[in-house]
Structure formats: C-alpha cells, structure tokens
C-alpha atoms as a PDB file:
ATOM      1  CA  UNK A   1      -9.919 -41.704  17.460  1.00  0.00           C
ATOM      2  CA  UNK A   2      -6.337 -40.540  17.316  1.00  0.00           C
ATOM      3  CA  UNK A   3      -6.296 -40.731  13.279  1.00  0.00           C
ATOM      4  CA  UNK A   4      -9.450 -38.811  13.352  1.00  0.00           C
ATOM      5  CA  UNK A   5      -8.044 -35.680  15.667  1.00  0.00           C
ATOM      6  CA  UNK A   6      -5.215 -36.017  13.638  1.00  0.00           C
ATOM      7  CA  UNK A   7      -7.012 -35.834   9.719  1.00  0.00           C
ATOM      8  CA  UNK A   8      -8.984 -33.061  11.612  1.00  0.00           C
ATOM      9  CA  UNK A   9      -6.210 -30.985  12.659  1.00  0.00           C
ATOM     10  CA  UNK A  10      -4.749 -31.119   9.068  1.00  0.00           C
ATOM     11  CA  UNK A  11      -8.206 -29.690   7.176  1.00  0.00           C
ATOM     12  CA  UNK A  12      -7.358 -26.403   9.562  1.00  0.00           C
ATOM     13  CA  UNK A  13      -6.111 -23.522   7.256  1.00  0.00           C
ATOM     14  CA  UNK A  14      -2.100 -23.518   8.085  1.00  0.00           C
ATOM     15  CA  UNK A  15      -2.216 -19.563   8.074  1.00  0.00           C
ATOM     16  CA  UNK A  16      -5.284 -18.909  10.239  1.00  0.00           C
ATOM     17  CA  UNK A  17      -4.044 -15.497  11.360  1.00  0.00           C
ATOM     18  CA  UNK A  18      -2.757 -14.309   8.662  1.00  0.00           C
ATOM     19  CA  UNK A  19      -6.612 -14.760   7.087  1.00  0.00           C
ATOM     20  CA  UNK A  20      -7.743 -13.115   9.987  1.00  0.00           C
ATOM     21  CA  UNK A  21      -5.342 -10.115   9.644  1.00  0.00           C
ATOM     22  CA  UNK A  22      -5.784  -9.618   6.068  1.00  0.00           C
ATOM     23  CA  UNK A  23      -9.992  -9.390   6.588  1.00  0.00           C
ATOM     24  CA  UNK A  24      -9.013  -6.315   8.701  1.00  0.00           C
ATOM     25  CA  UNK A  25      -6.299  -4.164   6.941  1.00  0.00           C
ATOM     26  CA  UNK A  26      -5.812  -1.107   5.009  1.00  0.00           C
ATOM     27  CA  UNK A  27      -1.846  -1.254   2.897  1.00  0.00           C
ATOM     28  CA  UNK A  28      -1.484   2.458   1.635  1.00  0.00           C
ATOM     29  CA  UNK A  29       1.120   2.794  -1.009  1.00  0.00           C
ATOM     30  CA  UNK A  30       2.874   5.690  -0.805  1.00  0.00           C
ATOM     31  CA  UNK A  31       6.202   7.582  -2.396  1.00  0.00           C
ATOM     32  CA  UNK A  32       7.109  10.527  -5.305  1.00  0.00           C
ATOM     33  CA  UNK A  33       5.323  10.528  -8.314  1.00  0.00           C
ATOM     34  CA  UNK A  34       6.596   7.881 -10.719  1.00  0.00           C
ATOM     35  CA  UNK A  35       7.154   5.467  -7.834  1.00  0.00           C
ATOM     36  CA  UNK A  36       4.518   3.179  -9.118  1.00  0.00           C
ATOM     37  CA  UNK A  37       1.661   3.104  -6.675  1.00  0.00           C
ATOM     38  CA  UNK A  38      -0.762   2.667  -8.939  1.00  0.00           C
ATOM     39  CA  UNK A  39       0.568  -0.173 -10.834  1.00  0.00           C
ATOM     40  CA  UNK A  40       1.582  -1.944  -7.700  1.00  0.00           C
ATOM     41  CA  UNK A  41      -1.340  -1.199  -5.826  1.00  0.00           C
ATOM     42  CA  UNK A  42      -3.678  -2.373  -8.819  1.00  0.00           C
ATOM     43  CA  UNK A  43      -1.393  -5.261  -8.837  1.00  0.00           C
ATOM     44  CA  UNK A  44      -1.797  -6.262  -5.154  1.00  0.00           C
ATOM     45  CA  UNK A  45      -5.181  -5.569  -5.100  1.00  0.00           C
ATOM     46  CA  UNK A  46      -5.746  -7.666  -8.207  1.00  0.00           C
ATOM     47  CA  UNK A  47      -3.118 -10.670  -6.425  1.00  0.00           C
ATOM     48  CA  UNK A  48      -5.425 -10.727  -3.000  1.00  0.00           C
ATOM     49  CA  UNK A  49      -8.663 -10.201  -4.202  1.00  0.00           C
ATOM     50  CA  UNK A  50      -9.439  -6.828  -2.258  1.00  0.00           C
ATOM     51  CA  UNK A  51     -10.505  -3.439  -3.368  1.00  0.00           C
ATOM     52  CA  UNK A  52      -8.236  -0.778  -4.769  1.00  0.00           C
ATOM     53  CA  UNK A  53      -8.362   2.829  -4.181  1.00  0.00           C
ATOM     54  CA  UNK A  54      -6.173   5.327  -6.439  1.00  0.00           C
ATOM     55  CA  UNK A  55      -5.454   8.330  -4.268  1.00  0.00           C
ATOM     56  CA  UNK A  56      -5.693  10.486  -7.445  1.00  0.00           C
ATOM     57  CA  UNK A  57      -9.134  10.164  -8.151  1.00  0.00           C
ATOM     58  CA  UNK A  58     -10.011  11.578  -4.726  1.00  0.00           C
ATOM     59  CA  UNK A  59      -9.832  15.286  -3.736  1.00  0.00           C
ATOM     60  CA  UNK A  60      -9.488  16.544  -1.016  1.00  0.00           C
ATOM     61  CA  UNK A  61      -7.112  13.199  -1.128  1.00  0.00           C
ATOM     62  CA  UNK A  62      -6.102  13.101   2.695  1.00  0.00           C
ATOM     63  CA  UNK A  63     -10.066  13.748   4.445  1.00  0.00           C
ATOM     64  CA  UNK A  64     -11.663  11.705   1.750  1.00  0.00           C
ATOM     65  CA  UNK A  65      -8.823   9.109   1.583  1.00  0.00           C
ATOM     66  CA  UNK A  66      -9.316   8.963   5.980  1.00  0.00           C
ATOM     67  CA  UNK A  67     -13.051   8.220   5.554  1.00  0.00           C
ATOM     68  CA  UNK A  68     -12.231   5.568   3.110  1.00  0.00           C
ATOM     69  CA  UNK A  69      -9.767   4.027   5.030  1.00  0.00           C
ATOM     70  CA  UNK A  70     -11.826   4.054   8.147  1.00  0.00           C
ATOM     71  CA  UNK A  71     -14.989   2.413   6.391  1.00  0.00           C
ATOM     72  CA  UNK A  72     -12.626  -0.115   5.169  1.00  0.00           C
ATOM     73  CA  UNK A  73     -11.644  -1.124   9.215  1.00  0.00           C
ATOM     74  CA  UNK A  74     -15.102  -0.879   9.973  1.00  0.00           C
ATOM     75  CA  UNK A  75     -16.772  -2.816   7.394  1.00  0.00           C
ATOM     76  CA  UNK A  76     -13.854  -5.729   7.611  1.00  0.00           C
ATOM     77  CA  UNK A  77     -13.174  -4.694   4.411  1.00  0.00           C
ATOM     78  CA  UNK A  78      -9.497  -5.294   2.890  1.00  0.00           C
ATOM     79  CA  UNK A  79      -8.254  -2.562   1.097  1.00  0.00           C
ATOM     80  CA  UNK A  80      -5.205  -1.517  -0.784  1.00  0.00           C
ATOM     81  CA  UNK A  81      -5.028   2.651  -1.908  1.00  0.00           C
ATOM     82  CA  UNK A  82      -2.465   4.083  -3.301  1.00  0.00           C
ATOM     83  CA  UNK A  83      -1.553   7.961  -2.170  1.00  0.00           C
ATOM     84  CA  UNK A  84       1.531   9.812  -1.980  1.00  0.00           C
ATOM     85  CA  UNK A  85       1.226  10.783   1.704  1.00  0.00           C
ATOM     86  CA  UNK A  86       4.454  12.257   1.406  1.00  0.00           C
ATOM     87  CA  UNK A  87       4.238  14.163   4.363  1.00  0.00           C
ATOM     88  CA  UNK A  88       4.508  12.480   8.133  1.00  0.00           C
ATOM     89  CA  UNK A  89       1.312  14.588   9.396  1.00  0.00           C
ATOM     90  CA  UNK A  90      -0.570  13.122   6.340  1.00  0.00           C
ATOM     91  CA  UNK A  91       0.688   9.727   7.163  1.00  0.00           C
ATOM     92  CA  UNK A  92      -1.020  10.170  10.754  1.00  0.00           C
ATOM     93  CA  UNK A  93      -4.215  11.517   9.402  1.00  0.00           C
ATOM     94  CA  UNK A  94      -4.588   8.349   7.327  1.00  0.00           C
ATOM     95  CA  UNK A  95      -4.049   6.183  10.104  1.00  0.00           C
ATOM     96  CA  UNK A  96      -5.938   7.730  12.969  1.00  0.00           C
ATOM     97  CA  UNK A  97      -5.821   5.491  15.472  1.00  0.00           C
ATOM     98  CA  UNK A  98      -5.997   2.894  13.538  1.00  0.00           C
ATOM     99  CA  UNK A  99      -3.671   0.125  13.664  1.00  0.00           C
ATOM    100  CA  UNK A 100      -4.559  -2.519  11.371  1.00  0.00           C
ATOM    101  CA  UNK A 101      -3.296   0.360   8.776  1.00  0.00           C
ATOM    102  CA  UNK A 102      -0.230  -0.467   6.738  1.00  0.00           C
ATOM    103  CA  UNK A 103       2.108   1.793   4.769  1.00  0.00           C
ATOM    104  CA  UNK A 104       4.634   0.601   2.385  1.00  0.00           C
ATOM    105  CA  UNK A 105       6.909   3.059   0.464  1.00  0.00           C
ATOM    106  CA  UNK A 106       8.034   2.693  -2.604  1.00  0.00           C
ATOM    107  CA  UNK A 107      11.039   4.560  -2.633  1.00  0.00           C
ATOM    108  CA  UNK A 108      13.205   5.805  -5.957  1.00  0.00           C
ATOM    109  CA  UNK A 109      16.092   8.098  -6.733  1.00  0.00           C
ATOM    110  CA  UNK A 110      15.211  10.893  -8.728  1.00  0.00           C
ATOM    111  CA  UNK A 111      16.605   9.779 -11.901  1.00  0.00           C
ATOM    112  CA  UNK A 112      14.968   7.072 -12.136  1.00  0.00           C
ATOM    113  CA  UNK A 113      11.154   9.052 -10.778  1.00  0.00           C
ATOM    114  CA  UNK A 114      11.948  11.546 -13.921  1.00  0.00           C
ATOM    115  CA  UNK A 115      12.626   8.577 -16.604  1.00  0.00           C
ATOM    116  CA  UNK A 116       9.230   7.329 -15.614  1.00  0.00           C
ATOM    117  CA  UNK A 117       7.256  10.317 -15.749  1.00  0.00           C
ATOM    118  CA  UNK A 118       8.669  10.988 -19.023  1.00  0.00           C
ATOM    119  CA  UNK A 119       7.388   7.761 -20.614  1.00  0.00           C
ATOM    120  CA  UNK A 120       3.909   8.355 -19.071  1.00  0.00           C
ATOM    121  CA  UNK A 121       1.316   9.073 -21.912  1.00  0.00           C
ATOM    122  CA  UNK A 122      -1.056  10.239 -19.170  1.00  0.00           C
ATOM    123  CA  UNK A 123       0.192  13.268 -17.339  1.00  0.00           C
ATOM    124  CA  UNK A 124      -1.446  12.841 -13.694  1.00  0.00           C
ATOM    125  CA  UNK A 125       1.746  14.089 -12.504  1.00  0.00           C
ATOM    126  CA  UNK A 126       4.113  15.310 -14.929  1.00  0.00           C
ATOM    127  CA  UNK A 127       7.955  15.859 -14.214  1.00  0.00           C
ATOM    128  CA  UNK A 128       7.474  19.012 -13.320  1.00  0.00           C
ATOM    129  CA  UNK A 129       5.350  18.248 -10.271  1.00  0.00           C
ATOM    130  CA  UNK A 130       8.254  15.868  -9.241  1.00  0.00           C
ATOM    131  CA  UNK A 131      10.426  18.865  -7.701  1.00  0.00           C
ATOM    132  CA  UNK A 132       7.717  19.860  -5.206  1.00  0.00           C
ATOM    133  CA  UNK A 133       7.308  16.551  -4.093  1.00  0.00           C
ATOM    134  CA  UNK A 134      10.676  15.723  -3.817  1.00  0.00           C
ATOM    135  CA  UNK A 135      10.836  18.952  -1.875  1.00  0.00           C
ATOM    136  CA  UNK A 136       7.841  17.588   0.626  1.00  0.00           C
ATOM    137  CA  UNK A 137       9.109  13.944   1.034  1.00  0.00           C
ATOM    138  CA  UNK A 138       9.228  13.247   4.683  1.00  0.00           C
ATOM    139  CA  UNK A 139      10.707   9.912   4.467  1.00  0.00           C
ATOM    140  CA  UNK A 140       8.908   7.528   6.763  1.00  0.00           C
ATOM    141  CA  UNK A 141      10.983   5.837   9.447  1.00  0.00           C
ATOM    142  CA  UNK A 142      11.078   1.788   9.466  1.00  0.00           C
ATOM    143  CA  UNK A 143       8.521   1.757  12.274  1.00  0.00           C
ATOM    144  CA  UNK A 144       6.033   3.529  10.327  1.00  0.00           C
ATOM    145  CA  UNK A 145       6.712   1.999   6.771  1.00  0.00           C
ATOM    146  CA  UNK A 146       7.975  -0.776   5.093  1.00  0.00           C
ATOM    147  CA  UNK A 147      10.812   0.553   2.146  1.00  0.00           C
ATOM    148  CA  UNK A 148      10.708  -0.990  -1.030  1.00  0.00           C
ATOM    149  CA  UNK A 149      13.367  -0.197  -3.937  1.00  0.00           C
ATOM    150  CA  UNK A 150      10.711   1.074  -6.623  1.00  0.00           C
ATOM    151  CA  UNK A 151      13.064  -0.202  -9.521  1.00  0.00           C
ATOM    152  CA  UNK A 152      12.227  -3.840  -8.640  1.00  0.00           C
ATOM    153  CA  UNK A 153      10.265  -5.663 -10.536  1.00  0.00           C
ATOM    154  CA  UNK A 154       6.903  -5.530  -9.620  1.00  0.00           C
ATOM    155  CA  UNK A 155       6.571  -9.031  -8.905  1.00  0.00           C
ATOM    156  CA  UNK A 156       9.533  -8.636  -6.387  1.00  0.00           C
ATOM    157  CA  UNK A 157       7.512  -5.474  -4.679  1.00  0.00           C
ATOM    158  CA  UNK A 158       4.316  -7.868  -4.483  1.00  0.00           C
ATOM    159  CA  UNK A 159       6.158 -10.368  -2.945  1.00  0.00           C
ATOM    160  CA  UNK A 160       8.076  -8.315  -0.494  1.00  0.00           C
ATOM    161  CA  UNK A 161       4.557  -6.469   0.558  1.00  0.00           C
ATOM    162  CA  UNK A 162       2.695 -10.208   1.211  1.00  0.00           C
ATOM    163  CA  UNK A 163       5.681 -11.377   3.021  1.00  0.00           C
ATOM    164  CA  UNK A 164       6.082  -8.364   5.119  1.00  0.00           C
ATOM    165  CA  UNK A 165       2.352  -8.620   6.276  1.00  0.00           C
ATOM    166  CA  UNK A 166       1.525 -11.808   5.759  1.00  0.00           C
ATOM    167  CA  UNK A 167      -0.991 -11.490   3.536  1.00  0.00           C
END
C-alpha cells in the first residue's frame, strides 16, 4: 500500500501552483519604444502557449488595453500584452484592482532605444517619438515591476520573466 501512495504521489505535477498561477495572469510588457515588447512579448506568448496582445494595435491603448486585461482575469485566460505604460497612473489603470497582473520592464539606455529604432523597417514609433517618451518615463519601482536589461538576449529576458513568476 505504501509503494502505491508513494507511485501516486510522484504522477502529481511537481509545480502545481505555479499551473494554477499561470491559468490566472496578465504579464504586461512595458518600457520606451525600441525596448522590444513586441518581440519579447510574441516570444513569451509563443514559449507558454497563451495569447498575445500588442498594445499598438489598440487605441485608445490604456481603456481598451483595461478591458482586455480584465476579460483575461475573468475568463482564466493567460495573457501576455505588450504596452508602453510609461506612465505610473497608466500602470494603475491597467491593473485595477487586479492582482494576478504582472508588469515587467524592459528597460534600455537611450543609445541603445535610438540604434533600434533606426534599424526598424516599420516605423510604429520612429526615433523621433523616442524623446517624448523618454520625457514621460515614470520608471516603475521594484514593487510594481520586474527590470530587465533590454540588451539581453531575448532568450535571457524569457528566462528571467518565467523565473520571476514562475511560469
């Protein structure tokens, strides 16, 4: 009976919770045009399985980006979108009151934000929109936001994001 609890036990997914967690979450990837949301958040998305949301294809992004995130929660549906939410105020309307809501920043110097936008052959956000969003940046604080360095490479950011939340 003892062999049989214990070949039980060992059929149990190791990483219950973290399954649990990841049916009810929302990771919004945020930061300064250039950062690489998109790419990473495609990525991720891709990686876990779950829905992906560009911020850019939504307007008015924050409202429209809220409802989205709150269908998300309430359908149990794991979702990663990625928005610049460069202000704090943004940050909150996103989350509501929602906790399960994750935000990861993908932080870059300037330098490197401008070298990026100039290789883009797609101008969603040319250089020149870099200033003004420089300009907005409220950086989040590490209670509200897990920092990544943006010049990684993107299969260091992945693995930094599923370690941070388990996922």
């Amino acid at each position: 009976m003892a062999g049989r609890r214990a070949a039980a036990k060992s059929l149990t997914p190791p990483n219950r919770h973290a399954i649990r967690y990841a049916e009810e979450v929302v990771i919004i990837l945020m930061g300064a045009a250039g950062a690489g949301k998109t790419t990473i958040g495609r990525a991720l998305a891709a990686e876990l399985g779950w829905r992906f949301v560009d911020g850019n294809d939504h307007h008015p992004a924050v409202d429209t980006l809220h409802t989205i995130v709150a269908r998300a929660l309430d359908r149990r549906e794991p979702t990663v979108i990625a928005c610049s939410a460069l202000r704090r105020r943004y940050r909150e309307i996103l989350r509501g009151d929602r906790h399960p809501v994750r935000f990861v920043y993908l932080q870059a110097g300037e330098p490197e934000l401008q070298r990026r936008l100039a290789g883009r052959s797609e101008a969603v956000a040319g250089p020149s929109l870099l200033q003004s969003q420089l300009a907005a940046l409220e950086a989040p604080a590490a209670d509200e936001a897990l920092t990544v360095d943006a010049s990684w490479p993107p299969e260091r950011i992945l693995g930094a994001i599923r370690a941070e939340f388990g996922v």
